[in-house]
Protein backbone atom coordinates (compact mmCIF):
# COMPACT_ATOMS: atom_id res chain seq x y z
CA UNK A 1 31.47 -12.19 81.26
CA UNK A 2 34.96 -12.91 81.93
CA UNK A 3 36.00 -15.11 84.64
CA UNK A 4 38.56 -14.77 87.85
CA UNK A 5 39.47 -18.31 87.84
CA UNK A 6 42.20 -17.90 85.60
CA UNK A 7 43.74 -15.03 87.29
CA UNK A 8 44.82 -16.51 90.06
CA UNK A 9 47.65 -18.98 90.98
CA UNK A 10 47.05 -22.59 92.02
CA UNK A 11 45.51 -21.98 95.18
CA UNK A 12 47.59 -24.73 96.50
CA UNK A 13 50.65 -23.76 99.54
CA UNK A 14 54.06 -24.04 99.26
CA UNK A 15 53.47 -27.79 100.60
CA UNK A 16 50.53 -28.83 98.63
CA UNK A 17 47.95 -27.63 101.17
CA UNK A 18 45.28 -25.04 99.85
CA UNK A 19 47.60 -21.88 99.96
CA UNK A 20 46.96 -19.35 102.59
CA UNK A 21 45.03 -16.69 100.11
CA UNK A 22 42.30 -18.93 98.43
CA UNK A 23 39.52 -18.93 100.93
CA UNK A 24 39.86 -15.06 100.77
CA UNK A 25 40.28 -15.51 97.13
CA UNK A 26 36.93 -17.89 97.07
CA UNK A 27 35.23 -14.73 99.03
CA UNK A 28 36.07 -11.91 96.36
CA UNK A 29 34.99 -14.02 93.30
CA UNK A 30 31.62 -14.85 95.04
CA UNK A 31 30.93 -11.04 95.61
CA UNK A 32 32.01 -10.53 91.56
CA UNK A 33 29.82 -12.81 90.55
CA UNK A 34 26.81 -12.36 92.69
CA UNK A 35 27.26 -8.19 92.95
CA UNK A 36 25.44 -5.86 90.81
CA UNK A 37 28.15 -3.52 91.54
CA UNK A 38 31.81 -4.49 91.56
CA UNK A 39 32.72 -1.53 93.35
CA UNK A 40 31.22 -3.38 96.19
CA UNK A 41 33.58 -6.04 96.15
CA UNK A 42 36.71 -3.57 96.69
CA UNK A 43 37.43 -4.83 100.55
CA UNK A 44 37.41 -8.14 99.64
CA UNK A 45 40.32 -7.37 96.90
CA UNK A 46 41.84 -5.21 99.24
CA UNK A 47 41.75 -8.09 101.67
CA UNK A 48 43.22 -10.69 98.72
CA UNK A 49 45.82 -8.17 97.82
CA UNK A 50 47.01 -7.66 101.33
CA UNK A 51 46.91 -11.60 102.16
CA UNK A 52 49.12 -11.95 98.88
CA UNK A 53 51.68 -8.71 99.96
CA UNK A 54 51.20 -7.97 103.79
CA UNK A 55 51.75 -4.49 102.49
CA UNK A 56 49.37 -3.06 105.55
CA UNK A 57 50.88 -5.37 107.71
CA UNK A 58 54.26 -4.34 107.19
CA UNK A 59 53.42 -1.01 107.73
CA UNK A 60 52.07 -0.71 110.64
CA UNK A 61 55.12 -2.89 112.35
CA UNK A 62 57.05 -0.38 110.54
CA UNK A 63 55.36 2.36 112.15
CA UNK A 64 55.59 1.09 115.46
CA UNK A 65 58.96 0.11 115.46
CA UNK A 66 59.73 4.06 114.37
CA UNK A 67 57.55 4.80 117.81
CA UNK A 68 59.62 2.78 119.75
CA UNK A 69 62.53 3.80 118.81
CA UNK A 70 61.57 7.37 119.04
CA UNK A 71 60.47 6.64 122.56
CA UNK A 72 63.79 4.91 123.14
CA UNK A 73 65.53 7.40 121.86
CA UNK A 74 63.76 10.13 123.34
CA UNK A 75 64.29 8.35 127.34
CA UNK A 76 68.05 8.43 126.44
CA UNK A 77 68.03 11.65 125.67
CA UNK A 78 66.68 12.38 129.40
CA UNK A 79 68.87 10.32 130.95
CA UNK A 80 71.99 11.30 129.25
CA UNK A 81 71.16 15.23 130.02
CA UNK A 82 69.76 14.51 133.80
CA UNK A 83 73.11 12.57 134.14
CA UNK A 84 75.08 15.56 132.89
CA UNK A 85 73.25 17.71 134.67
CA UNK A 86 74.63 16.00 137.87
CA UNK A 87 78.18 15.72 137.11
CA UNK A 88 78.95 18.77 135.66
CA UNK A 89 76.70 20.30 139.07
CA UNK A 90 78.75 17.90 141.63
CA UNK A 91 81.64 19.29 143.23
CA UNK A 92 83.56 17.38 146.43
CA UNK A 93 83.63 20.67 148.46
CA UNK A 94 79.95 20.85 148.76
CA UNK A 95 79.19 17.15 148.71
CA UNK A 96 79.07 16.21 152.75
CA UNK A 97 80.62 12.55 152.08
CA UNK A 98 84.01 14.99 151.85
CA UNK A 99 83.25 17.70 153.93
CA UNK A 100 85.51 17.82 157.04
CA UNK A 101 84.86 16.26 160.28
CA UNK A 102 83.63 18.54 163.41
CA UNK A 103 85.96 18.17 166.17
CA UNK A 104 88.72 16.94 164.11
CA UNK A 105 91.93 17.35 163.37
């Protein structure tokens, strides 16, 4: 049969190390070659793939950065309108900080 080996890089980091990927790497090619179904093995590729790409990863901080921005967005909104709201309803004549003083002249 063929062999994985060659497929992948080095295995070795950036700084010489054993890169960041090969133990999940080591994981898939043991399930290949002890599986009598390779269909079996598709998490651990899925898990090489996204230790290579961070493709999940980034999505999800995508996602919630679109939540909390919404939410952000959304509490402006409130505040912006409540403080309308009250300006545009203020006037001096009703407001009793103006009103005039009993008994005076």
């Amino acid at each position: 049969g063929r062999t994985l080996r060659g497929i992948m890089a080095s295995g070795f980091g950036a700084r010489g190390s054993e890169g960041r990927c090969a133990p999940v790497w080591r994981e898939f090619t043991k399930c290949v070659s002890e599986a009598d179904d390779r269909s079996s093995c598709f998490k651990f590729r899925e898990d090489y793939v996204e230790c290579l790409h961070h493709k999940k990863e980034f999505t999800v901080e995508n996602e919630v950065e679109a939540e909390r921005a919404r939410r952000n967005d959304e509490e402006a909104t409130k505040k912006r309108e409540s403080l309308l709201k009250e300006m545009w309803s203020f006037s001096w004549v009703t407001d009793p900080k103006y009103a005039p003083k009993e008994g005076g002249s």
